[in-house]
N, C-alpha and C. Protein backbone atom coordinates (compact mmCIF):
# COMPACT_ATOMS: atom_id res chain seq x y z
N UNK A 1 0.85 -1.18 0.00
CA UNK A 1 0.00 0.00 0.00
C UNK A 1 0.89 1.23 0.00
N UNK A 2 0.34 2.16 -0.73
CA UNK A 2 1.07 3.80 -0.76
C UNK A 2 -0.01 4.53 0.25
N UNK A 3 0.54 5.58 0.64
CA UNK A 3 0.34 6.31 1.38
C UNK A 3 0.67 8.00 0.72
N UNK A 4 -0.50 8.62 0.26
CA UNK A 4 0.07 10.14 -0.04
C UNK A 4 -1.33 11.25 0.64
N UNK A 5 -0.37 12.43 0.96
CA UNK A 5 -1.09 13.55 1.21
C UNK A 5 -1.68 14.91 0.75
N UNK A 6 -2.09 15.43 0.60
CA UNK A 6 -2.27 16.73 0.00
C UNK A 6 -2.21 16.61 -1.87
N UNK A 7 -2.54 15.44 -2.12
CA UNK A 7 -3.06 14.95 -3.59
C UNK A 7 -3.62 16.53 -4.16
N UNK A 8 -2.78 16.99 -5.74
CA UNK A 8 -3.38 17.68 -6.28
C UNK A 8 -2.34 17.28 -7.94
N UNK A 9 -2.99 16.58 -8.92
CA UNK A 9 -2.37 16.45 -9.77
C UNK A 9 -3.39 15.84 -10.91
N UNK A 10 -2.89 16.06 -12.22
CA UNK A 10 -2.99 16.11 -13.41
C UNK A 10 -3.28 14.32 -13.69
N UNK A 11 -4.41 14.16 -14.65
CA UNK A 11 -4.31 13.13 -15.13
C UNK A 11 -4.53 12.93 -16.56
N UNK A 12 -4.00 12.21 -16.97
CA UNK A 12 -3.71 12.03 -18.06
C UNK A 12 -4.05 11.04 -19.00
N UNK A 13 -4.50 10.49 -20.49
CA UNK A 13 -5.38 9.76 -21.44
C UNK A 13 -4.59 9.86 -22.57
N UNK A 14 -4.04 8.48 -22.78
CA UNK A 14 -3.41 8.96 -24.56
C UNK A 14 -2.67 10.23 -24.70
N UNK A 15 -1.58 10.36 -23.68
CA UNK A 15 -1.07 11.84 -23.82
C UNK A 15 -1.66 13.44 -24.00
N UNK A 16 -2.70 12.95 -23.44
CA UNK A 16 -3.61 13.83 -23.28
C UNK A 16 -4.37 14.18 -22.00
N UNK A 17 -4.32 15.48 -21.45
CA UNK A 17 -4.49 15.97 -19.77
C UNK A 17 -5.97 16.08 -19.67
N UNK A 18 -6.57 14.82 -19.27
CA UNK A 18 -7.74 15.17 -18.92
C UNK A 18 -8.80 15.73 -17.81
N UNK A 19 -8.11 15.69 -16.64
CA UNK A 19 -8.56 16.23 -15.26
C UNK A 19 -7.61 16.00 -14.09
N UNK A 20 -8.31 17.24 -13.32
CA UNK A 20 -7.37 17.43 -12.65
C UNK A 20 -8.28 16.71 -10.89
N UNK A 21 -7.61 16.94 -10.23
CA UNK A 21 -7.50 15.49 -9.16
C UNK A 21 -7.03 16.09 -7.68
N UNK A 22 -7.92 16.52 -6.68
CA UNK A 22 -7.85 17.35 -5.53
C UNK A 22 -7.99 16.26 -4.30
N UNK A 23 -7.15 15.93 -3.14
CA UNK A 23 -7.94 15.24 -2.18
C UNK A 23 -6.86 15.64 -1.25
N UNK A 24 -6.85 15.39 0.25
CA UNK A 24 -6.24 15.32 1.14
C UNK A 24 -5.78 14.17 1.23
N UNK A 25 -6.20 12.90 1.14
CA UNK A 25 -5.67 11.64 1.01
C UNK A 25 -5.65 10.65 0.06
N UNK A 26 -5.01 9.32 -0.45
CA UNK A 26 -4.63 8.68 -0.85
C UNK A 26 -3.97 7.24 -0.87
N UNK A 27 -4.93 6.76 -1.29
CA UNK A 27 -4.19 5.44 -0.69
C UNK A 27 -4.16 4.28 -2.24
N UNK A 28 -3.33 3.97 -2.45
CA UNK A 28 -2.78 2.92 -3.32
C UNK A 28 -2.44 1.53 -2.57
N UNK A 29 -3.77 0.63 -3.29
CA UNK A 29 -3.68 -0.89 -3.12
C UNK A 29 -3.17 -1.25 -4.34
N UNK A 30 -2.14 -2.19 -4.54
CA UNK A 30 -1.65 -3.02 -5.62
C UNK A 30 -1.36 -4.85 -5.81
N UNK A 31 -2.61 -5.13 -4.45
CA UNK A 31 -1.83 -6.33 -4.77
C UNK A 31 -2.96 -7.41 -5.27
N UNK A 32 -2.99 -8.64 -5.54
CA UNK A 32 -3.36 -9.20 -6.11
C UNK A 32 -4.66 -9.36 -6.03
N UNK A 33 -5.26 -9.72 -4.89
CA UNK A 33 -6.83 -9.33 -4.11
C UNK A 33 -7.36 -8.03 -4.46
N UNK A 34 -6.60 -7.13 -4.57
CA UNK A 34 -6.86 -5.34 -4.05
C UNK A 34 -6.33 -4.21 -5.24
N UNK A 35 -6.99 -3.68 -6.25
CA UNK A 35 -6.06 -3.36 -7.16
C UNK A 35 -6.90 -1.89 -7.62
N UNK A 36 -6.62 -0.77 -6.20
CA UNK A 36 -7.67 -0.06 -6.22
C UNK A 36 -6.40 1.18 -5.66
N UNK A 37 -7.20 2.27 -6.34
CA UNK A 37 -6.82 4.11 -5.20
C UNK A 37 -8.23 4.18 -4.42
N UNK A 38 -7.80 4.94 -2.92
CA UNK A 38 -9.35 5.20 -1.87
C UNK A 38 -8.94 6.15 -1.56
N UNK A 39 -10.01 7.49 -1.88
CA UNK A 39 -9.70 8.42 -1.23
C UNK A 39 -10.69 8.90 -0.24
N UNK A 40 -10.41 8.52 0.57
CA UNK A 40 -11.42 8.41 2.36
C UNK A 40 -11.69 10.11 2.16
N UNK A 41 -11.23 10.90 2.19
CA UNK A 41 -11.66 11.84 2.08
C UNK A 41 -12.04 12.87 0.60
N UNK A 42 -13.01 13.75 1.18
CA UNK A 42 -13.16 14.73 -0.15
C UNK A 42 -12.27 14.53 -1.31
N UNK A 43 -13.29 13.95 -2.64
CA UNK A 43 -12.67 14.21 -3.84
C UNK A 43 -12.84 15.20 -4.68
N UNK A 44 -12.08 15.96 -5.31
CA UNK A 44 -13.08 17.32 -6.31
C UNK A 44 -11.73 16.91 -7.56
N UNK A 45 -12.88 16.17 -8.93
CA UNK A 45 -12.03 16.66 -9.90
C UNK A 45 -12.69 17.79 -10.90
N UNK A 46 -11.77 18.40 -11.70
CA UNK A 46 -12.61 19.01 -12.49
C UNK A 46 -11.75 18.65 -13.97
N UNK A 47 -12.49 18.92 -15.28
CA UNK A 47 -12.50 18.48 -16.54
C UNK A 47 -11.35 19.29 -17.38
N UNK A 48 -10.04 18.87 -17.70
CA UNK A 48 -9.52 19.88 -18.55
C UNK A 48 -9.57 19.31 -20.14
N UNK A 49 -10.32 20.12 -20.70
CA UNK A 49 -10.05 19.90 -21.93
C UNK A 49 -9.83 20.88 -23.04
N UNK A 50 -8.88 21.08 -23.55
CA UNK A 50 -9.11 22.35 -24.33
C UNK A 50 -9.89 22.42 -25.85
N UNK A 51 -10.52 21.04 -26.43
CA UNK A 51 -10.99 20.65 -27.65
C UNK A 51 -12.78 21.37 -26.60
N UNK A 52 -13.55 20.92 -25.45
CA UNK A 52 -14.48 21.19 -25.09
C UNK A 52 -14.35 22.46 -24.14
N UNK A 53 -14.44 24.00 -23.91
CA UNK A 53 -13.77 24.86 -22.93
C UNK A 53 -15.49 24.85 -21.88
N UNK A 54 -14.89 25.12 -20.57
CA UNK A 54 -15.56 24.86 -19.60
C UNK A 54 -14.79 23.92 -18.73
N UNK A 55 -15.77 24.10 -17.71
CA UNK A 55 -15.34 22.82 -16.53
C UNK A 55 -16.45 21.92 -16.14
N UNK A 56 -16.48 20.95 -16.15
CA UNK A 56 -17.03 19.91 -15.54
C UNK A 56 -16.48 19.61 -14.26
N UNK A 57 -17.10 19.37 -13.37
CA UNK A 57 -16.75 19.57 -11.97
C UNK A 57 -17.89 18.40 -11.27
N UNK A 58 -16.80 17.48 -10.88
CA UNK A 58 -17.20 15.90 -10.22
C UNK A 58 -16.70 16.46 -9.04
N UNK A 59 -17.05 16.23 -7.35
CA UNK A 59 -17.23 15.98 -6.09
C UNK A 59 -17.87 15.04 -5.17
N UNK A 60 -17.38 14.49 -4.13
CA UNK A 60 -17.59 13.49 -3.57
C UNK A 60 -17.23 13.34 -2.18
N UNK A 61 -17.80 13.26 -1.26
CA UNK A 61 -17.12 12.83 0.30
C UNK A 61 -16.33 11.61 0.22
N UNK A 62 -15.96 10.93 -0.40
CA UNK A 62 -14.78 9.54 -0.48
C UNK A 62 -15.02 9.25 -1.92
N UNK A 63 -13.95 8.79 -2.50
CA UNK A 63 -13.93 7.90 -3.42
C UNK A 63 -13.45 6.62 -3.95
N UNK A 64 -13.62 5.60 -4.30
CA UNK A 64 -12.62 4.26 -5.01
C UNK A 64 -12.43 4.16 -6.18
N UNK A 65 -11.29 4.02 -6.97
CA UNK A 65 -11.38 3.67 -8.37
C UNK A 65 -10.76 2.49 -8.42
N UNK A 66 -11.50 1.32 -9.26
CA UNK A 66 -11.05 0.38 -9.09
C UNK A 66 -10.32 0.26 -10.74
N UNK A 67 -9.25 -0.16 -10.36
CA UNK A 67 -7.97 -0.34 -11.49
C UNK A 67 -8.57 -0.90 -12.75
N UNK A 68 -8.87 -2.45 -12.23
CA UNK A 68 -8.63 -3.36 -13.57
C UNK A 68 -10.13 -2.87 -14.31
N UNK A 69 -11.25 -2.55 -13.59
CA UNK A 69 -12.25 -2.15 -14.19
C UNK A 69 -12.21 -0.77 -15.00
N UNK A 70 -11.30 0.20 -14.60
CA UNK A 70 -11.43 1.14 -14.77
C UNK A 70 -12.64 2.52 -14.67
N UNK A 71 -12.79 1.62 -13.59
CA UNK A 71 -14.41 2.68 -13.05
C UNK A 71 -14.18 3.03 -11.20
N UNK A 72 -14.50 4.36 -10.95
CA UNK A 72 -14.84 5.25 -10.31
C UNK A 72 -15.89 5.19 -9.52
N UNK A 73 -16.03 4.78 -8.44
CA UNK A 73 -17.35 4.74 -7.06
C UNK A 73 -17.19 5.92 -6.33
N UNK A 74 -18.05 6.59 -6.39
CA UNK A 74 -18.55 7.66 -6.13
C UNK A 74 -19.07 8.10 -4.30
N UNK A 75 -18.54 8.32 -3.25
CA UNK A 75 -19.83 7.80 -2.68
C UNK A 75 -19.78 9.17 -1.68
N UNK A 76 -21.03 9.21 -1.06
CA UNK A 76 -21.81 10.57 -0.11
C UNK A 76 -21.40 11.89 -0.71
N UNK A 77 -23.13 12.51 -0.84
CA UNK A 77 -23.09 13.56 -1.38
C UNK A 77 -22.22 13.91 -2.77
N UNK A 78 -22.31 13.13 -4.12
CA UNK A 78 -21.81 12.96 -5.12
C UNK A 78 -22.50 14.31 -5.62
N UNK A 79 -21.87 15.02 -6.27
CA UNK A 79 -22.24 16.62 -7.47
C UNK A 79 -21.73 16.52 -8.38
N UNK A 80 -22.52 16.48 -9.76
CA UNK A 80 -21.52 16.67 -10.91
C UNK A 80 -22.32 17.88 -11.22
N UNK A 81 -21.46 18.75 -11.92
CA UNK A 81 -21.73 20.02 -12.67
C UNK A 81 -21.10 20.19 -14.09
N UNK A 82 -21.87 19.67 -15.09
CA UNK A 82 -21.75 19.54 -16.64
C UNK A 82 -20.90 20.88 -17.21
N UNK A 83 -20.64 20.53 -18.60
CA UNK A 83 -19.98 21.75 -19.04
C UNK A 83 -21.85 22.58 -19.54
N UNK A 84 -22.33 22.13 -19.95
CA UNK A 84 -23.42 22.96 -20.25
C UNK A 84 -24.80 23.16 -19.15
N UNK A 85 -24.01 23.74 -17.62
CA UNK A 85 -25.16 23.77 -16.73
C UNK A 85 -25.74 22.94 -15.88
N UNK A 86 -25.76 21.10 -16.43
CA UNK A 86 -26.42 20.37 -16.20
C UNK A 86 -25.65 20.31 -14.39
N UNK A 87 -26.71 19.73 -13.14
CA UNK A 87 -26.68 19.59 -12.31
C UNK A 87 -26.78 17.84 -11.45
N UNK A 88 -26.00 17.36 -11.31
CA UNK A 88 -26.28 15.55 -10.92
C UNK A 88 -26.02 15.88 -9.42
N UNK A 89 -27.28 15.19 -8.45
CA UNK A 89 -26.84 14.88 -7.07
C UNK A 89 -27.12 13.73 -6.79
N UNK A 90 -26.62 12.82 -6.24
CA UNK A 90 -26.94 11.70 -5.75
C UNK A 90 -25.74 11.02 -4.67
N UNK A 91 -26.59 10.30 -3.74
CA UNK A 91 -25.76 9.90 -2.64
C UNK A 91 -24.19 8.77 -2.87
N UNK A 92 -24.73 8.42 -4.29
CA UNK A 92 -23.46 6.90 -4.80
C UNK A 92 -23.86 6.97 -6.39
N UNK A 93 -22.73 6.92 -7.26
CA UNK A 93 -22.18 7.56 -8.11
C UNK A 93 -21.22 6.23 -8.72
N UNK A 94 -21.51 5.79 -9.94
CA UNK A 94 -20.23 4.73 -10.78
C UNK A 94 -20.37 5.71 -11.82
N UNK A 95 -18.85 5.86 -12.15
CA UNK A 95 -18.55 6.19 -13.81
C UNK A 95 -17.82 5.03 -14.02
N UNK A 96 -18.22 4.28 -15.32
CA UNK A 96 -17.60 3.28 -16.08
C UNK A 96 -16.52 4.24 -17.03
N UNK A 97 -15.36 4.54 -17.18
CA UNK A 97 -14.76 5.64 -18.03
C UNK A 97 -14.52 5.29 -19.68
N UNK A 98 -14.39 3.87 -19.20
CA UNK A 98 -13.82 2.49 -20.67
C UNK A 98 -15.18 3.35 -21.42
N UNK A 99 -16.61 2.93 -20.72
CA UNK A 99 -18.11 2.96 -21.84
C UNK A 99 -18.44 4.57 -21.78
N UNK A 100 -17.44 5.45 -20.73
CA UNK A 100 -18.38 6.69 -20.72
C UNK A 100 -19.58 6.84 -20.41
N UNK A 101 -19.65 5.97 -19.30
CA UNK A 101 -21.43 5.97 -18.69
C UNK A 101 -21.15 5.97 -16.70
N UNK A 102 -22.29 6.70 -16.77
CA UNK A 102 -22.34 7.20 -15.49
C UNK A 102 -24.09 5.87 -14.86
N UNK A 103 -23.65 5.86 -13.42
CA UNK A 103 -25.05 5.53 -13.08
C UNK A 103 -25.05 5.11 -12.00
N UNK A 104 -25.84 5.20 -11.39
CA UNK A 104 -26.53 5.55 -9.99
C UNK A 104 -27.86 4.25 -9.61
N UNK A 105 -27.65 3.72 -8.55
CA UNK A 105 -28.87 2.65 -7.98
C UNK A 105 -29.58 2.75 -6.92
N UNK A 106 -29.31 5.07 -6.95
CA UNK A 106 -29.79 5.26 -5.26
C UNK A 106 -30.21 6.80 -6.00
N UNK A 107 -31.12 7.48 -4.90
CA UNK A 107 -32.13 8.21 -5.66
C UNK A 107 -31.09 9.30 -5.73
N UNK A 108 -31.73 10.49 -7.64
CA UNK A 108 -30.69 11.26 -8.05
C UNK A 108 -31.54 12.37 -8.15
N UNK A 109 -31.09 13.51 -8.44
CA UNK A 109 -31.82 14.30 -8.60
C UNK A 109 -30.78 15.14 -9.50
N UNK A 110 -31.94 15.76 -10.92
CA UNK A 110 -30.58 15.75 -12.10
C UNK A 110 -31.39 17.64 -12.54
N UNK A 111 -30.68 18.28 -13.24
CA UNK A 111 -31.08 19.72 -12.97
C UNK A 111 -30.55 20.34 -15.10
N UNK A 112 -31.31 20.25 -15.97
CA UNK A 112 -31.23 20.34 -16.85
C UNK A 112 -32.06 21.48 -17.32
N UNK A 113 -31.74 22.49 -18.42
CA UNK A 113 -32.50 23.03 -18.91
C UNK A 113 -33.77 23.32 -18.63
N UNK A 114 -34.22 24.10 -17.79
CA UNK A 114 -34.97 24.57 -16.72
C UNK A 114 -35.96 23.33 -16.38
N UNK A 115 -35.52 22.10 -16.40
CA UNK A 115 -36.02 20.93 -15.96
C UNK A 115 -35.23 20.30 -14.45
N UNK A 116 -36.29 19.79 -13.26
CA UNK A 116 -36.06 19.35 -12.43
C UNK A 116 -36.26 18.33 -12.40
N UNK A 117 -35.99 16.97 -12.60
CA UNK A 117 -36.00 15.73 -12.41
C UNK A 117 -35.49 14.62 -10.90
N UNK A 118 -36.14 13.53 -10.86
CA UNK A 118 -35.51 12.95 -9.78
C UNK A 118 -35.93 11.44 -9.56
N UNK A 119 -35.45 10.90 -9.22
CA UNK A 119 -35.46 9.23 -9.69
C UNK A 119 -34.88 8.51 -8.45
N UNK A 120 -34.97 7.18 -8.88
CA UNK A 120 -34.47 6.33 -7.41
C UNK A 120 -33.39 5.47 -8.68
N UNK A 121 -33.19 5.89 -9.74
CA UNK A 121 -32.05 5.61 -10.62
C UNK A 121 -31.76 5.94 -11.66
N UNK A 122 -30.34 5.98 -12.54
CA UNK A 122 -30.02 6.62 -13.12
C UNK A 122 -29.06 6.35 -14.09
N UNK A 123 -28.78 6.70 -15.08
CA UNK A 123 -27.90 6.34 -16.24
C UNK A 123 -27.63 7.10 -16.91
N UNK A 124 -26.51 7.24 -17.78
CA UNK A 124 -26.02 8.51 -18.47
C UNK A 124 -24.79 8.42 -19.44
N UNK A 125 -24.49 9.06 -20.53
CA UNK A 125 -23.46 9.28 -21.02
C UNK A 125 -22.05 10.29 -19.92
N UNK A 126 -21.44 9.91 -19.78
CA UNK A 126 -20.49 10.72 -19.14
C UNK A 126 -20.20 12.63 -19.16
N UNK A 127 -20.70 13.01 -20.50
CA UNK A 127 -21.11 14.37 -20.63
C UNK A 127 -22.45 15.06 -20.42
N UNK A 128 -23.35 13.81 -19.82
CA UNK A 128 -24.76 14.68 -19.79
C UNK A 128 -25.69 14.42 -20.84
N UNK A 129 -24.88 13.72 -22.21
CA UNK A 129 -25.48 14.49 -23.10
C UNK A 129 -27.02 12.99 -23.53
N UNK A 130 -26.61 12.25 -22.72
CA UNK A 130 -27.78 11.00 -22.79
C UNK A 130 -28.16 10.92 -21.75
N UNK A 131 -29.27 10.84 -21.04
CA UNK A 131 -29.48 10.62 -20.05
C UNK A 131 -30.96 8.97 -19.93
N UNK A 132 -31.30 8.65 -18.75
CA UNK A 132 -32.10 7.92 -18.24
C UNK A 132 -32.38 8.12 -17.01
N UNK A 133 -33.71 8.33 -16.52
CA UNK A 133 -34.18 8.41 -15.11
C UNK A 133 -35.45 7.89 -14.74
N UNK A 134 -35.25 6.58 -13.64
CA UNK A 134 -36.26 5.77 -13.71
C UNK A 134 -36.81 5.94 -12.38
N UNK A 135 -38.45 5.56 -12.21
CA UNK A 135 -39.26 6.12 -10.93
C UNK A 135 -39.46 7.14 -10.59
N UNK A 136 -39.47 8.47 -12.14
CA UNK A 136 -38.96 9.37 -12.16
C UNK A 136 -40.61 10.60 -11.95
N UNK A 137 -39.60 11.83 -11.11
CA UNK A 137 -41.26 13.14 -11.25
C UNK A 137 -40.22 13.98 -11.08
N UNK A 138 -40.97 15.25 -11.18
CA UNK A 138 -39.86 16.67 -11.76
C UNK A 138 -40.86 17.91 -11.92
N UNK A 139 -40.61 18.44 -12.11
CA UNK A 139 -41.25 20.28 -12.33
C UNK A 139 -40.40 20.25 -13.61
N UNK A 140 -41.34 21.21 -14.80
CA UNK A 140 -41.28 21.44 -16.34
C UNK A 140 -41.54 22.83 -16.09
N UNK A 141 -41.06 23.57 -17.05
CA UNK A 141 -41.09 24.94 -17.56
C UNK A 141 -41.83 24.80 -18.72
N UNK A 142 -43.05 24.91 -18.84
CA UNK A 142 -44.16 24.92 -19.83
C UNK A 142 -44.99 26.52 -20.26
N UNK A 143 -44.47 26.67 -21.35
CA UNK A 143 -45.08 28.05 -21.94
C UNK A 143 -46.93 27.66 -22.01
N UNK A 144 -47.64 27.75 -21.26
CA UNK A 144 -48.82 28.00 -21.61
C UNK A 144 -49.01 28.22 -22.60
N UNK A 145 -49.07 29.08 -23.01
CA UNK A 145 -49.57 30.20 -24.54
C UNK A 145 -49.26 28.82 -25.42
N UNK A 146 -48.24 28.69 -25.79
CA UNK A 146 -47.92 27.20 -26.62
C UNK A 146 -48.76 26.47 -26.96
N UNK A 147 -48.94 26.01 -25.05
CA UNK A 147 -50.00 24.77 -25.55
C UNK A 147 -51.49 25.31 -25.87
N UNK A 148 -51.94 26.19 -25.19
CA UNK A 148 -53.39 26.73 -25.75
C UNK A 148 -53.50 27.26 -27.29
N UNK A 149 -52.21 27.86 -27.73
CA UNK A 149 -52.64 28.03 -29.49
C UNK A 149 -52.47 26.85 -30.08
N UNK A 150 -52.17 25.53 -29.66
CA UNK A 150 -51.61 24.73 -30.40
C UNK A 150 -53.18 23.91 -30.85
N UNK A 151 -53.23 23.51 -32.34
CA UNK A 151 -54.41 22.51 -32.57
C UNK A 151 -54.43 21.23 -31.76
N UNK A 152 -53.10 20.88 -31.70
CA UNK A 152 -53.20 19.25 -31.00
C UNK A 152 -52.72 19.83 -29.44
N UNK A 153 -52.94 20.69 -28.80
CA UNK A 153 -52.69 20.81 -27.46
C UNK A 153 -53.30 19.54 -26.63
N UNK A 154 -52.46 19.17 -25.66
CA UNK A 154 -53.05 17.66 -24.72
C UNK A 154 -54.66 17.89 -24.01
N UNK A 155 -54.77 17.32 -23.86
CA UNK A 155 -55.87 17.17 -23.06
C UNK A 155 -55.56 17.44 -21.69
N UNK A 156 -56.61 17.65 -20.54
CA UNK A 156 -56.18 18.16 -18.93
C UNK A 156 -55.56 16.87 -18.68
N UNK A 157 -56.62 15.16 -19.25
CA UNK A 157 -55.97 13.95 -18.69
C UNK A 157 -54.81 13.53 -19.02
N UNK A 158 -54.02 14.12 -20.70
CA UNK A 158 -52.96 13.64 -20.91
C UNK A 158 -52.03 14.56 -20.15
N UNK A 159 -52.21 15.99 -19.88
CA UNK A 159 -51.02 16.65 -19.19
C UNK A 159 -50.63 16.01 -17.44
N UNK A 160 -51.91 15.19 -17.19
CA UNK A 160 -51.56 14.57 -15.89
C UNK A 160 -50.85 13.46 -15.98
N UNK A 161 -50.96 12.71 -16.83
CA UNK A 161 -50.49 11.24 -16.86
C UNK A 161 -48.81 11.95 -17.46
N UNK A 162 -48.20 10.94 -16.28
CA UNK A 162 -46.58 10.75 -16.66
C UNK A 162 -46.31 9.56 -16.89
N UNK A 163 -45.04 9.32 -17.30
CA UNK A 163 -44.51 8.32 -17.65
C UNK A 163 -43.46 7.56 -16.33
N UNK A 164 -43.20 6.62 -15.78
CA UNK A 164 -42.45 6.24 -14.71
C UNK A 164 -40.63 6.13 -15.25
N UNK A 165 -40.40 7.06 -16.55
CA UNK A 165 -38.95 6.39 -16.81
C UNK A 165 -38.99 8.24 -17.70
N UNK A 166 -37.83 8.50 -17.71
CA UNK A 166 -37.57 9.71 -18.56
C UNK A 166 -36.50 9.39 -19.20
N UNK A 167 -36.36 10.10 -20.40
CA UNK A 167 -35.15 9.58 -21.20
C UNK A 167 -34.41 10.75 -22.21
N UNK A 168 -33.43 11.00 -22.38
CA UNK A 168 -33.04 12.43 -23.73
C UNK A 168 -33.15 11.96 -24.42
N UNK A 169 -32.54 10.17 -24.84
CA UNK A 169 -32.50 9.56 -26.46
C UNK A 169 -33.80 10.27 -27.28
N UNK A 170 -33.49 10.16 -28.52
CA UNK A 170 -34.45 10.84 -29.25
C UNK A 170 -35.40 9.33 -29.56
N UNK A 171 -36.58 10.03 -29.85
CA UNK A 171 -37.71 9.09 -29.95
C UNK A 171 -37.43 7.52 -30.11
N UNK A 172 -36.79 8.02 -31.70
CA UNK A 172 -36.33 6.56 -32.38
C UNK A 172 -35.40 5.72 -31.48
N UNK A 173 -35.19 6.09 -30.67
CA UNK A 173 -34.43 5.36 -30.02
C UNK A 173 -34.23 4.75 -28.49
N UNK A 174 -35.86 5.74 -28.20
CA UNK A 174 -36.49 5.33 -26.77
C UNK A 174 -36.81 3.87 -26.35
N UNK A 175 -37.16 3.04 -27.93
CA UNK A 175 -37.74 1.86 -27.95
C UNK A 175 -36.68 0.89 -27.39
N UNK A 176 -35.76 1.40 -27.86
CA UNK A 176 -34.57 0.36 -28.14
C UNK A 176 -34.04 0.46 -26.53
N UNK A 177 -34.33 1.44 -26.18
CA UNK A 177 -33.10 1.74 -24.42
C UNK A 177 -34.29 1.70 -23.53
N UNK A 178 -35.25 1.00 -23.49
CA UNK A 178 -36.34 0.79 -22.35
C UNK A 178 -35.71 0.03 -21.40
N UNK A 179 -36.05 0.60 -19.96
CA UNK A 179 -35.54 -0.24 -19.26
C UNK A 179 -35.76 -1.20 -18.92
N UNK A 180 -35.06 -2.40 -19.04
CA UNK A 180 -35.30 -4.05 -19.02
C UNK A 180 -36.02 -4.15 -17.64
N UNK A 181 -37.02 -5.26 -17.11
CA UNK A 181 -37.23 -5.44 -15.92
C UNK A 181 -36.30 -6.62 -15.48
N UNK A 182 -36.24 -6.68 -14.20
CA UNK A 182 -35.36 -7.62 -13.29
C UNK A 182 -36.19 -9.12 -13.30
């Protein structure tokens, strides 16, 4: 096992600097059973990229990344803050980094384009830019005027009825990413 303190450094992808990496502690397992970094305390990375400008900004009260998987456990009080606004809270947090998917098996609450969402689970492209949220209710920013000039405006019963799963994929492709039952 390693032992380091005051962790603040650069990480790196194909020679390429992708985020940067804040903690007070550090700990490196390498052995055959154990093939993990734990950082028991506060993690804050944020996103450097200069092809996307902005920051993406991941936080966490502890974290594990486990080596051979190459995925990231997230855990208490997890925040991500997207490059375009988007808002993720949830108590436990996996990024898979290999698939670029994020997801959650504990309730999230996700903050998009004047949309409030919130779920008891969760799935995602790593930028925000796909999302899934299942067992899901939320507050909408709905222009009235819209729907009253509109010919096919909903009905009072269809604006009540929700759906139990929310999704960004575009239509064609809602069919295909339904969530499987157990």
């Amino acid at each position: 096992m390693m032992y380091t303190r005051d962790v603040d450094m650069l990480v790196s992808d194909s020679g390429l600097t992708k985020y940067r990496l804040v903690s007070k502690t550090w700990f490196i397992y390498d052995r055959e059973d154990r093939k993990e970094w734990v950082f028991p305390d506060t993690l804050t990375m944020w996103s450097v990229d200069s092809l996307h400008p902005g920051n993406k900004l991941v936080r966490a009260d502890s974290a594990i990344f486990h080596v051979p998987e190459d995925e990231w456990e997230l855990i208490g009080n997890v925040r991500i803050h997207g490059l375009h606004g988007e808002k993720l809270y949830t108590p436990r947090l996996h990024w898979q980094r290999r698939d670029k998917k994020l997801y959650s098996n504990d309730s999230t609450y996700f903050y998009t384009n004047g949309r409030e969402l919130r779920g008891n689970r969760f799935e995602a492209r790593d930028d925000l830019s796909q999302y899934s949220i299942y067992n899901n209710s939320g507050n909408f920013v709905v222009d009235r005027k819209l729907l009253d000039d509109s010919p096919t405006a909903p009905t009072p019963t269809q604006t009540t009825n929700t759906s139990s799963n929310t999704s960004s994929a575009p239509a064609s492709q809602q069919s295909a990413d339904k969530p499987k039952s157990k």
